[in-house]
PDB file of N, CA and C in Angstrom:
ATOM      1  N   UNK A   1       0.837  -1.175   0.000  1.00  0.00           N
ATOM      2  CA  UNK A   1       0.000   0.000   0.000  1.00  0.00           C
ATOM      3  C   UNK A   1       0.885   1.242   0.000  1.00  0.00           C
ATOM      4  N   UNK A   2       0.475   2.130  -1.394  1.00  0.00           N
ATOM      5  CA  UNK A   2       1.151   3.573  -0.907  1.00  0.00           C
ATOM      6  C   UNK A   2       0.571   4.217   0.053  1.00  0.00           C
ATOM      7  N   UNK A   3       1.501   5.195   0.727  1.00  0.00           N
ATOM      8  CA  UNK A   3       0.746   6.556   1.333  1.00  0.00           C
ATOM      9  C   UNK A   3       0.738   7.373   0.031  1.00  0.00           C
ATOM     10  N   UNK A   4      -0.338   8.031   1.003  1.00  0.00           N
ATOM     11  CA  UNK A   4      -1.075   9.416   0.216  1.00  0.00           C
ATOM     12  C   UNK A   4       0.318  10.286  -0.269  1.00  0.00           C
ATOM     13  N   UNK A   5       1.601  10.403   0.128  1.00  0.00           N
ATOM     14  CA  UNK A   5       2.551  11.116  -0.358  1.00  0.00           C
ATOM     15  C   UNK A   5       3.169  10.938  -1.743  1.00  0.00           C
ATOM     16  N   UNK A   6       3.109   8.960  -1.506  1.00  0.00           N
ATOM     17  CA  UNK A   6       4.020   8.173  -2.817  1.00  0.00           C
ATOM     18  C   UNK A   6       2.961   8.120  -4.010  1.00  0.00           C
ATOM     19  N   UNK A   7       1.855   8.306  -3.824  1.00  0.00           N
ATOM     20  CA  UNK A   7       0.215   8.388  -4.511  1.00  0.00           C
ATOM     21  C   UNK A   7       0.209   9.033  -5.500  1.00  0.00           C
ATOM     22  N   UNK A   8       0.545  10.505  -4.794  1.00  0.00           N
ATOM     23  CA  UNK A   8       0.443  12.115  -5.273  1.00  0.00           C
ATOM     24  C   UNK A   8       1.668  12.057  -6.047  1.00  0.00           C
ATOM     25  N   UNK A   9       2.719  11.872  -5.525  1.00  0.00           N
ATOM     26  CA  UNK A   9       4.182  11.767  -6.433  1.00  0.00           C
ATOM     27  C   UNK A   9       3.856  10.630  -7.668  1.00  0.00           C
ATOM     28  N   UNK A  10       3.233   9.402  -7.675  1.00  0.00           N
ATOM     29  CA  UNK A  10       3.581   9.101  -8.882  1.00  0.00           C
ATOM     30  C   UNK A  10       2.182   9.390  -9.949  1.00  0.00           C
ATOM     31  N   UNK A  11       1.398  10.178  -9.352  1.00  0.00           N
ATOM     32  CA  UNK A  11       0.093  10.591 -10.170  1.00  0.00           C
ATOM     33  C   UNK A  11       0.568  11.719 -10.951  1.00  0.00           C
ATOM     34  N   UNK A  12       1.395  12.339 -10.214  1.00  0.00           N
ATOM     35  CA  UNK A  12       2.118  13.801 -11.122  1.00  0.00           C
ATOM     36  C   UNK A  12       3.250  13.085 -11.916  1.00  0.00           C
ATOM     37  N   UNK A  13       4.495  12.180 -11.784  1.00  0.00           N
ATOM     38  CA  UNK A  13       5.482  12.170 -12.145  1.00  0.00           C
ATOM     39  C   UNK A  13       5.122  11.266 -13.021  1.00  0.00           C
ATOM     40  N   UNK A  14       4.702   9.961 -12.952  1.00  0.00           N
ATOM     41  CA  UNK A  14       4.379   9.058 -13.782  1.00  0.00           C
ATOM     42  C   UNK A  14       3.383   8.808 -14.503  1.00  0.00           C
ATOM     43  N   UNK A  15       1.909   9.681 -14.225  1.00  0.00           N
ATOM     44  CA  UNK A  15       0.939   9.387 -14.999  1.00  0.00           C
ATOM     45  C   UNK A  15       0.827  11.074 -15.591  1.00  0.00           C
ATOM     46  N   UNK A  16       1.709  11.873 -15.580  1.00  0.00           N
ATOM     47  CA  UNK A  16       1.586  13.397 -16.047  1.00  0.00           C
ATOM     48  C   UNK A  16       0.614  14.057 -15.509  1.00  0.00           C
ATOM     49  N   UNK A  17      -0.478  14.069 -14.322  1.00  0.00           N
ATOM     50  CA  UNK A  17      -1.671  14.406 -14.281  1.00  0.00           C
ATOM     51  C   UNK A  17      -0.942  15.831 -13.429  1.00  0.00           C
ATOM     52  N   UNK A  18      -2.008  16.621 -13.517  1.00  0.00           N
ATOM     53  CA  UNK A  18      -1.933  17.680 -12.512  1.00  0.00           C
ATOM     54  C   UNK A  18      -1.853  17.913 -11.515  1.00  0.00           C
ATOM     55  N   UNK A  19      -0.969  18.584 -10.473  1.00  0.00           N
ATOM     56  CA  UNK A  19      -1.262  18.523  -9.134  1.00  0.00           C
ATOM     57  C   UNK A  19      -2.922  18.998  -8.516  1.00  0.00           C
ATOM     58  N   UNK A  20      -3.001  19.937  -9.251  1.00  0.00           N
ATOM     59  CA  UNK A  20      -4.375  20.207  -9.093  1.00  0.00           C
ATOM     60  C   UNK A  20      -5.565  19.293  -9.489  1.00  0.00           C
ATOM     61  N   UNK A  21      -4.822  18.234 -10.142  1.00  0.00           N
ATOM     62  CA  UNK A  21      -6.153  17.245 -10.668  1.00  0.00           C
ATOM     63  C   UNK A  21      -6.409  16.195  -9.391  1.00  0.00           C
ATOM     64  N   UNK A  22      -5.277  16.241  -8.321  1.00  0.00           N
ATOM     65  CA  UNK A  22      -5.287  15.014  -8.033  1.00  0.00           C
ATOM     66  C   UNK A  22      -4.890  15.010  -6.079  1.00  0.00           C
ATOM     67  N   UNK A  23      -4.881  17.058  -6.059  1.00  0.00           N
ATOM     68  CA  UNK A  23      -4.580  17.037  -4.586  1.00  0.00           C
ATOM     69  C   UNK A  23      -5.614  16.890  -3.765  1.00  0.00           C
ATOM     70  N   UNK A  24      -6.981  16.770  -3.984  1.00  0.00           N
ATOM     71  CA  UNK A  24      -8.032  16.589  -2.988  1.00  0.00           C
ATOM     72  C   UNK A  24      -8.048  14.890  -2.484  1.00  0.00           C
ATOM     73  N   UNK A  25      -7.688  14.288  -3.897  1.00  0.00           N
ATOM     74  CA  UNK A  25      -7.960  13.035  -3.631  1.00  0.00           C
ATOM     75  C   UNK A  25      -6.969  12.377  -2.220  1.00  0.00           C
ATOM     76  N   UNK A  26      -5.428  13.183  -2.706  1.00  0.00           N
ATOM     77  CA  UNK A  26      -4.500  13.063  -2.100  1.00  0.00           C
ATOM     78  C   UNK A  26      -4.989  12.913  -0.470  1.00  0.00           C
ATOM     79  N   UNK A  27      -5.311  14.188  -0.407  1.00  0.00           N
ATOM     80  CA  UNK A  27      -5.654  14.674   1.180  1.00  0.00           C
ATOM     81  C   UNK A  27      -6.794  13.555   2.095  1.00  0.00           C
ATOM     82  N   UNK A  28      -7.855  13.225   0.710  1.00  0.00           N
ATOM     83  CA  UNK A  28      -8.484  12.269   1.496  1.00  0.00           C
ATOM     84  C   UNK A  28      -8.015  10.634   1.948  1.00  0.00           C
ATOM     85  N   UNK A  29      -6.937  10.523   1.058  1.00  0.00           N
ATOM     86  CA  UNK A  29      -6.437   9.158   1.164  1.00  0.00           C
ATOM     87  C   UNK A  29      -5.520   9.308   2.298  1.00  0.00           C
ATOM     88  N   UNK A  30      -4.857  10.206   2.752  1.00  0.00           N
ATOM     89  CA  UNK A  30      -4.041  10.342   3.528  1.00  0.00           C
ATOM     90  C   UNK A  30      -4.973  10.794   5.154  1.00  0.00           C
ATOM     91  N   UNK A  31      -6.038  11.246   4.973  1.00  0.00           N
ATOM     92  CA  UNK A  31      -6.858  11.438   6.313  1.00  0.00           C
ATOM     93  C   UNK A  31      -7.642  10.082   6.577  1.00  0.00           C
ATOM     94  N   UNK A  32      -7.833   9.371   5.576  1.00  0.00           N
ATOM     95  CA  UNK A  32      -8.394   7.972   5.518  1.00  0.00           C
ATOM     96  C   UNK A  32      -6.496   6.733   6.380  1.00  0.00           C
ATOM     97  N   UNK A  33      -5.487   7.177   6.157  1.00  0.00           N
ATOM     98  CA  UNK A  33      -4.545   6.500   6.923  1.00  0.00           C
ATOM     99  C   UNK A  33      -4.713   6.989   8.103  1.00  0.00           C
ATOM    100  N   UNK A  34      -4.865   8.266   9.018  1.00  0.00           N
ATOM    101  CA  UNK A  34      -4.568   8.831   9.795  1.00  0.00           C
ATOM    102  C   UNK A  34      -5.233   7.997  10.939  1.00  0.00           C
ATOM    103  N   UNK A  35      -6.733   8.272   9.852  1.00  0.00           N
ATOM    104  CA  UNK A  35      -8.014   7.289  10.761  1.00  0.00           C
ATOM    105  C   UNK A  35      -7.713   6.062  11.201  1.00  0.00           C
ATOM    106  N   UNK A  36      -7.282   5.387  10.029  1.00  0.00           N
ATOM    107  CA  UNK A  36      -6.586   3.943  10.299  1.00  0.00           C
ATOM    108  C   UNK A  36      -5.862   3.459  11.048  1.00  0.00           C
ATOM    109  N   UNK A  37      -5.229   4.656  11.106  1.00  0.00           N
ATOM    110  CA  UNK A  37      -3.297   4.391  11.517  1.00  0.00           C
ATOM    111  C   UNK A  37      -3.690   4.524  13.787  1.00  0.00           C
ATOM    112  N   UNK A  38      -4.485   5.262  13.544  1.00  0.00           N
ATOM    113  CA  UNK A  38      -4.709   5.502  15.132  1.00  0.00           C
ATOM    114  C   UNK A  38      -6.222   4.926  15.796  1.00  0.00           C
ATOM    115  N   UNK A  39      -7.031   4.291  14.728  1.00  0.00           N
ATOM    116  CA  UNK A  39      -7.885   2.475  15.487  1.00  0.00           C
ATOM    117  C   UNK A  39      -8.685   3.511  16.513  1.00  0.00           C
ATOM    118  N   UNK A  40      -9.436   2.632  16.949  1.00  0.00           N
ATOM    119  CA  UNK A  40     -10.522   2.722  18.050  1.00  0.00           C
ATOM    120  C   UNK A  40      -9.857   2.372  18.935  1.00  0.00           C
ATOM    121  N   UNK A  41      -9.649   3.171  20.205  1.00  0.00           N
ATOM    122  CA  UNK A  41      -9.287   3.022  21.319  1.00  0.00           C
ATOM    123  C   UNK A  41     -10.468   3.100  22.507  1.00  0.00           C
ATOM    124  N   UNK A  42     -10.383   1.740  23.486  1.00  0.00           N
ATOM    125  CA  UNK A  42     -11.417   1.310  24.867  1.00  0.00           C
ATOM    126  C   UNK A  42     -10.548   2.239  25.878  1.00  0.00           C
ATOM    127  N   UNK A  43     -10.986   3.106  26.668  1.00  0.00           N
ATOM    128  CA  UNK A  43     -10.702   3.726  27.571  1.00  0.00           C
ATOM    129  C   UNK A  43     -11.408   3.504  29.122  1.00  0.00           C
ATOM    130  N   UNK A  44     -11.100   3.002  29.733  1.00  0.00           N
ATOM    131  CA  UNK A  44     -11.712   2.762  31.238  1.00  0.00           C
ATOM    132  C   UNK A  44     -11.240   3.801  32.330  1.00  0.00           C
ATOM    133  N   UNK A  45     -12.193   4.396  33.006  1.00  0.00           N
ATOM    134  CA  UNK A  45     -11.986   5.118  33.986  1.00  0.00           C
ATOM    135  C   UNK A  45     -12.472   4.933  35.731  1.00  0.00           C
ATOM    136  N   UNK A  46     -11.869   5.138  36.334  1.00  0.00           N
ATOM    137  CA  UNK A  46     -12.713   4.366  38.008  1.00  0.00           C
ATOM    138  C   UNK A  46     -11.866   5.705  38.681  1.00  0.00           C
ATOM    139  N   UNK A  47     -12.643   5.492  39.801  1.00  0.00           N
ATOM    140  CA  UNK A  47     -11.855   6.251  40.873  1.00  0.00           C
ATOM    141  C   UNK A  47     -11.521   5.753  41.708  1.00  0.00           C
ATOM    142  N   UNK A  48     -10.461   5.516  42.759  1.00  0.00           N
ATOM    143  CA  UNK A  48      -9.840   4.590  43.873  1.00  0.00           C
ATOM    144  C   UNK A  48     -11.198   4.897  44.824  1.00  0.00           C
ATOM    145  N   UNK A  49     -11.849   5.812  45.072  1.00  0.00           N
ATOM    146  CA  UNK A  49     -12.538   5.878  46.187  1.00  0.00           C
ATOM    147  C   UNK A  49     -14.122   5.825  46.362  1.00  0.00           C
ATOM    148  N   UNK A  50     -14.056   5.127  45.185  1.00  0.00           N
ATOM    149  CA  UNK A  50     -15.299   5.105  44.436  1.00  0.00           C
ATOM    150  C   UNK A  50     -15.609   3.117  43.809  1.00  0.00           C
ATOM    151  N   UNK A  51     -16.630   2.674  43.436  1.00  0.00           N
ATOM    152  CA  UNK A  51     -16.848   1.506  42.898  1.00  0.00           C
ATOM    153  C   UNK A  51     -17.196   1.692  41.604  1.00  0.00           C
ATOM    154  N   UNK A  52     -17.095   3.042  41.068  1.00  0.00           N
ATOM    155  CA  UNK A  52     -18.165   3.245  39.561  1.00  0.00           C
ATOM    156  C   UNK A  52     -16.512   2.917  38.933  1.00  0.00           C
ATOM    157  N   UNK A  53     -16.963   2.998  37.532  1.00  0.00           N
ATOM    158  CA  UNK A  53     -16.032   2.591  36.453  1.00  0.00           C
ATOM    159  C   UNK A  53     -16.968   2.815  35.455  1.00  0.00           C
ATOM    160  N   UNK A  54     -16.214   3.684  34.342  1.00  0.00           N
ATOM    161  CA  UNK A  54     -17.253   3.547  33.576  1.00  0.00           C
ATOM    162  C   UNK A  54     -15.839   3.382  31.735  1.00  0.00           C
ATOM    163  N   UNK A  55     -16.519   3.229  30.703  1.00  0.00           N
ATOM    164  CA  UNK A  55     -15.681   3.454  29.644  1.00  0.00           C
ATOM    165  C   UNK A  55     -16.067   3.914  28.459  1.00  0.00           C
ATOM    166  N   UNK A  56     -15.448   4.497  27.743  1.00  0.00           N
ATOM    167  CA  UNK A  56     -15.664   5.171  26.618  1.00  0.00           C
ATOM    168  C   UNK A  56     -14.506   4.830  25.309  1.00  0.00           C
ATOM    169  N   UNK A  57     -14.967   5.001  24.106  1.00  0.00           N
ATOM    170  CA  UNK A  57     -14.936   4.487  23.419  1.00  0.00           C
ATOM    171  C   UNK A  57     -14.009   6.199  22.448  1.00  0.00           C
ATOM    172  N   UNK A  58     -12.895   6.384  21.810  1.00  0.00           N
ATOM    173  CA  UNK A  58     -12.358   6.960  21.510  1.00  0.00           C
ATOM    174  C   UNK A  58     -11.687   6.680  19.937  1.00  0.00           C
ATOM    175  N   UNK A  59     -12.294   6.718  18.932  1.00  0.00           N
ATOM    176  CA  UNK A  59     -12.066   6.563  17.549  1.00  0.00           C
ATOM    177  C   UNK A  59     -11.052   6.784  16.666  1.00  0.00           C
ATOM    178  N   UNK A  60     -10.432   6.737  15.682  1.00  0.00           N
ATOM    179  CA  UNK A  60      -9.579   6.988  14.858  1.00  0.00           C
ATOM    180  C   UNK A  60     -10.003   8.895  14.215  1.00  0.00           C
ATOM    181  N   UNK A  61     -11.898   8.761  13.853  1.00  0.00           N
ATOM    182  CA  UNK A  61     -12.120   9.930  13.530  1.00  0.00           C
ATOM    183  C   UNK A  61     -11.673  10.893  14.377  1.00  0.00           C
ATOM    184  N   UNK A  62     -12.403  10.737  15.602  1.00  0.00           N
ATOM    185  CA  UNK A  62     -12.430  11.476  16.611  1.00  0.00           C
ATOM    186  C   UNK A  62     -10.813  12.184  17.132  1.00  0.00           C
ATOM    187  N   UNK A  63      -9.932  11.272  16.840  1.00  0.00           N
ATOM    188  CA  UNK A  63      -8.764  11.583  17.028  1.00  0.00           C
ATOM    189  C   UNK A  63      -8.267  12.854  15.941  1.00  0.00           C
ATOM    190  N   UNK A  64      -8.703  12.781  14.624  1.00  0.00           N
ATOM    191  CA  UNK A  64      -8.029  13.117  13.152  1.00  0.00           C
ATOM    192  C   UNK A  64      -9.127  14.516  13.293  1.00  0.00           C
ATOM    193  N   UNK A  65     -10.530  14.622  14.096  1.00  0.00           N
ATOM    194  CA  UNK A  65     -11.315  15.634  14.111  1.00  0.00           C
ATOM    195  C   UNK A  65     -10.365  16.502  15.492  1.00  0.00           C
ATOM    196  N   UNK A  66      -9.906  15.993  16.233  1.00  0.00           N
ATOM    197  CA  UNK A  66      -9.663  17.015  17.357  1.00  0.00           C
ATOM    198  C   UNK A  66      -8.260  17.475  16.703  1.00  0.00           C
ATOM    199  N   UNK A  67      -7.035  16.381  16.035  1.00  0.00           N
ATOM    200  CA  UNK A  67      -6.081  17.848  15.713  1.00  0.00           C
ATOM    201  C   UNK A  67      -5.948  18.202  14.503  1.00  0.00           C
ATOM    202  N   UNK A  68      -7.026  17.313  13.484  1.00  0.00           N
ATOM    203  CA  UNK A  68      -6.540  18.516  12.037  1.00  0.00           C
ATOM    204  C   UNK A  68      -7.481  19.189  11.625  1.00  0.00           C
ATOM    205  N   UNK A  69      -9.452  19.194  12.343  1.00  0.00           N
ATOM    206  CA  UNK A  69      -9.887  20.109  12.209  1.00  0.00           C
ATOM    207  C   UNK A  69     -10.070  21.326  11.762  1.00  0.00           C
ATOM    208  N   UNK A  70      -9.066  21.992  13.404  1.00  0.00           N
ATOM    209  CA  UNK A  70      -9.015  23.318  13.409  1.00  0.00           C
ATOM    210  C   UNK A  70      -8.066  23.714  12.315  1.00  0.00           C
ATOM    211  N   UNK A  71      -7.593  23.032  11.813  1.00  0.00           N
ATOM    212  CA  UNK A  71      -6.486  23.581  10.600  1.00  0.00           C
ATOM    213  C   UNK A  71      -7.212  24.108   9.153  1.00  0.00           C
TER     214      UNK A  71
END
């Protein structure tokens, strides 16, 4: 599997296409690894002084929405 970097490089270098023809796709294939690359994470929380516990469930999106969002 390429990344979205080696993608974009041989869509311009080897198939002549435009950077502009081919940078959106780029961006999504590469936010589609990001997702991948960082999985669904189970998170458990308790308190020592306490019996509750509870857990939550923390995503690949959720991860790729909190730091490239704001960008």
């Amino acid at each position: 599997m390429k990344t979205a970097v080696e993608w974009l490089y041989d869509q311009i270098e080897n198939e002549g296409k435009c950077i502009y023809e081919v940078m959106e796709q780029a961006k999504e294939m590469e936010k589609e690894q990001i997702i991948d690359a960082h999985g669904d994470k189970q998170k458990t929380k308790s308190n020592p002084n306490s019996i509750v516990t509870y857990g939550y469930t923390f995503t690949g999106k959720m991860y790729y929405d909190k730091i490239f969002k704001s960008e």
